[in-house]
Protein backbone atom coordinates (compact mmCIF):
# COMPACT_ATOMS: atom_id res chain seq x y z
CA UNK A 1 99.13 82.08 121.31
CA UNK A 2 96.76 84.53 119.72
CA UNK A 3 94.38 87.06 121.46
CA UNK A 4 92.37 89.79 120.74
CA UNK A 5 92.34 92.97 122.71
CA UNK A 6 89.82 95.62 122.46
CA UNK A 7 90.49 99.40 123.30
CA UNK A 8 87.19 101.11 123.91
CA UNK A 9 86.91 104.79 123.55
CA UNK A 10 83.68 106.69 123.79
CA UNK A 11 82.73 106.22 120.34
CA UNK A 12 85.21 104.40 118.40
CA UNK A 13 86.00 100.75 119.27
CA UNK A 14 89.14 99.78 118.31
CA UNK A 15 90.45 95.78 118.35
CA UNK A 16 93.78 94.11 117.78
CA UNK A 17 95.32 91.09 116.99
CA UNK A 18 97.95 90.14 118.99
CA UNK A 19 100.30 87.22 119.04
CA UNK A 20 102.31 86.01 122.25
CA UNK A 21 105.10 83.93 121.80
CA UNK A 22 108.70 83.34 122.82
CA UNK A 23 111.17 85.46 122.04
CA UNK A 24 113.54 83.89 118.85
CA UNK A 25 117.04 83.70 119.13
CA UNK A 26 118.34 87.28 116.97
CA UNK A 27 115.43 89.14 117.98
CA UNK A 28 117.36 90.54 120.89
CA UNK A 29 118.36 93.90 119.50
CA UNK A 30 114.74 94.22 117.91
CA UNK A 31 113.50 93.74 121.50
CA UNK A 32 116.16 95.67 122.90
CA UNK A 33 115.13 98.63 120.58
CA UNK A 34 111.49 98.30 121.83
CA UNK A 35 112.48 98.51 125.19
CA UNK A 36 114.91 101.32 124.94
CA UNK A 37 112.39 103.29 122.76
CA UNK A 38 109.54 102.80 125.95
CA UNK A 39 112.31 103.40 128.52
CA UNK A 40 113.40 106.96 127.00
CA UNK A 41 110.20 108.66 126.71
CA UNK A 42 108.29 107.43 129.95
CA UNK A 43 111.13 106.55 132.64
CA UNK A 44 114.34 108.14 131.86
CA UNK A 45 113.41 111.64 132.23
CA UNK A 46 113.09 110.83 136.36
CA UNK A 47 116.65 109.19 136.16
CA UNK A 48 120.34 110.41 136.85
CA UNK A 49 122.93 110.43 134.06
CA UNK A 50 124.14 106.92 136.10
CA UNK A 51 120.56 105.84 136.52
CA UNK A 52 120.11 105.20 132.88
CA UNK A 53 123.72 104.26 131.97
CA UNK A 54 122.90 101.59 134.10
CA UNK A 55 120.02 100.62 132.68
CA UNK A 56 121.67 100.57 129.29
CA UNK A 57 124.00 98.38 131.05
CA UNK A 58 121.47 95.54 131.55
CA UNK A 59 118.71 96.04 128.87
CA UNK A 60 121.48 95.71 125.97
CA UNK A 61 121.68 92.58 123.29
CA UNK A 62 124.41 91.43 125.06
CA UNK A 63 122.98 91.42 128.32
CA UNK A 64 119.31 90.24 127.34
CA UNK A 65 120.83 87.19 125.74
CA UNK A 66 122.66 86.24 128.71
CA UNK A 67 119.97 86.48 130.97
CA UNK A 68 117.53 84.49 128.30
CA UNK A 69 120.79 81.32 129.16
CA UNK A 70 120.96 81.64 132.82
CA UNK A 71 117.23 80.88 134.32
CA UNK A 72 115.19 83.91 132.85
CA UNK A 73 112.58 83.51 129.95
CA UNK A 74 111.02 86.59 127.65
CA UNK A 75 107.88 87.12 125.49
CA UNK A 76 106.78 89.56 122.50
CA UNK A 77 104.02 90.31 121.87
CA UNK A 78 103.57 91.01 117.94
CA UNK A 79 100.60 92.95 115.51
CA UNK A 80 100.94 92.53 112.09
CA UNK A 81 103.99 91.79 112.45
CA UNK A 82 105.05 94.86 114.47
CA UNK A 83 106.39 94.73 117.52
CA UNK A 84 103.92 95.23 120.37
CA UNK A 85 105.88 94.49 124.02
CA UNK A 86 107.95 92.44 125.50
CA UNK A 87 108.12 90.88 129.34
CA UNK A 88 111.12 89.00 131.40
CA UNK A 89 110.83 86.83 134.02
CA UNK A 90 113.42 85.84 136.06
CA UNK A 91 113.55 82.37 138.22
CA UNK A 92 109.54 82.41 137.79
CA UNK A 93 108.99 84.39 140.31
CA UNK A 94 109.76 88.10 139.24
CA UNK A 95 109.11 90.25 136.30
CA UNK A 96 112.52 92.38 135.31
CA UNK A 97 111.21 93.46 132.18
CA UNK A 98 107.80 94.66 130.86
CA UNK A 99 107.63 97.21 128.09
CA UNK A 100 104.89 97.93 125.40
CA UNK A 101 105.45 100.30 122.20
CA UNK A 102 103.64 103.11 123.25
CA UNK A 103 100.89 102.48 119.85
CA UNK A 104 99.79 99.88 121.88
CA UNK A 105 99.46 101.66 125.27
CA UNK A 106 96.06 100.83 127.12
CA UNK A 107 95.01 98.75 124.57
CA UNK A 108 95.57 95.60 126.83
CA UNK A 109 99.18 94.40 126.16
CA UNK A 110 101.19 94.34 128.46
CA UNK A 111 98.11 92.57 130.47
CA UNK A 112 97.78 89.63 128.13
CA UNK A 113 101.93 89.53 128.41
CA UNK A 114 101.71 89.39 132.25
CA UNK A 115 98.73 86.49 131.60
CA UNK A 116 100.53 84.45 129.32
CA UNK A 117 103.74 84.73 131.19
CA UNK A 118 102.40 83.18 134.52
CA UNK A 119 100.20 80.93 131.92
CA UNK A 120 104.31 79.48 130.47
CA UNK A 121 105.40 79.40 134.46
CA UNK A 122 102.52 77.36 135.84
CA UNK A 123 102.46 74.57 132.78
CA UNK A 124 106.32 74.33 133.65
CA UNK A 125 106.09 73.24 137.02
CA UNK A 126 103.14 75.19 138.76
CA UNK A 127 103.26 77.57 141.04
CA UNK A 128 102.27 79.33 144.09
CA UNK A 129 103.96 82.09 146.73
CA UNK A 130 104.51 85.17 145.14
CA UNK A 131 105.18 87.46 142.02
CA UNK A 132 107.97 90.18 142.08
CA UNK A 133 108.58 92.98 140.49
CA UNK A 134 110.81 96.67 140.88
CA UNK A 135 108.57 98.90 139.18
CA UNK A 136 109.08 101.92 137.69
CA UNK A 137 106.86 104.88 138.89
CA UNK A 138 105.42 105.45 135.75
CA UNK A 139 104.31 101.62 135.88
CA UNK A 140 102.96 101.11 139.79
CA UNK A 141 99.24 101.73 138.40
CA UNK A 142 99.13 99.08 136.04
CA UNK A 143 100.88 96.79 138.95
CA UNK A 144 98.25 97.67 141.70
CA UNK A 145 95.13 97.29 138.99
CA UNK A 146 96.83 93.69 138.85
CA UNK A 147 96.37 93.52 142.63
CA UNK A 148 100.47 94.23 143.55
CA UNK A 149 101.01 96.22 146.63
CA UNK A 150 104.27 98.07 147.15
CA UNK A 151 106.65 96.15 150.53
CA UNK A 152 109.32 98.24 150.26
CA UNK A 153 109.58 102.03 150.65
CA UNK A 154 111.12 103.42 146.50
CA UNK A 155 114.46 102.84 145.86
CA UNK A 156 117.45 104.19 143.80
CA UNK A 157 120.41 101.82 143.16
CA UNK A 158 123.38 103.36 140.59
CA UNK A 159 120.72 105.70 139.57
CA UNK A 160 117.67 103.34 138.73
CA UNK A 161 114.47 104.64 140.87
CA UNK A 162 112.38 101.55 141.64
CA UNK A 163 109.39 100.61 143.80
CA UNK A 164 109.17 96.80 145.07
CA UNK A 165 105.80 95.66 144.81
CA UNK A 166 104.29 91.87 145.05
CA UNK A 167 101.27 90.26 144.94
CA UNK A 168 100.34 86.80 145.64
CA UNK A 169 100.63 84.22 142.20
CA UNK A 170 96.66 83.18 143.23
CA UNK A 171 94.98 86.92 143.58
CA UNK A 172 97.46 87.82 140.14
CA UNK A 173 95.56 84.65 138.16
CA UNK A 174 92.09 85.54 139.59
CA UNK A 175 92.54 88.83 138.28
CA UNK A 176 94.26 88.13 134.63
């Protein structure tokens, strides 16, 4: 699926062309790249040594591939054939993954990947109860602009700082 998203700045109105799509079998260390890219400049620095080996320990090739077999689906999002973000979802009902290239930060991205993502869920069976996700700190305003509230006080597991958050699949739609 194509879309257009349009960054507006005070005086200079900037648009892109974006295509969503499902990830292709080989593009896992492309994605994995992306990811590990995002994951170094914005969330790492507030991580232990162990925090981000583990990390590294589930966002490699390897790993992503797995998960992509085993009841998890991704998306990219692609510009001109550049790389643009990527989201995992896991059982339907929980975002693991959602990472934009930080060219294409508040430029609408990783919104139209959320969209589309619950767009693929709901034509595959429907759905209703809620969306999941751990998010990182650096993430929890985009989540709660998207109408997630945090349930959980902020945890650290082997090192990786998260804070639950959900929000109802209905009030998530209404507001994508």
């Amino acid at each position: 699926m194509t879309q257009v998203c349009s960054d507006l700045i005070p005086t200079i109105a900037m648009t892109i062309l974006l295509t969503v799509r499902k990830i292709r079998l080989g593009e896992e260390i492309q994605v994995c790249n992306l990811v590990a890219k995002s994951f170094n400049e914005f969330i790492a620095p507030e991580f232990s040594d162990e925090g981000i080996e583990e990390f590294f320990k589930y966002s490699n090739p390897r790993e992503f591939k797995k998960r992509s077999e085993s009841g998890y689906f991704s998306m990219v999002a692609e510009s001109q054939d550049k790389l643009a973000g990527m989201i995992e979802v896991k059982g339907n009902k929980h975002i693991s993954m959602l990472y934009v290239d930080k060219t294409f930060h508040r430029k609408g991205v990783a919104k139209i990947l959320v969209k589309q993502a619950l767009e693929q869920i709901s034509s595959k069976k429907g759905i209703s109860g809620d969306i999941t996700v751990n998010s990182s700190r650096y993430a929890v305003p985009f989540y709660e602009r998207l109408g997630f509230l945090q349930f959980e006080e902020e945890k650290s597991i082997y090192g990786v700082i998260h804070i639950p958050m959900i929000v109802k699949y209905s009030k998530l739609k209404e507001l994508l």
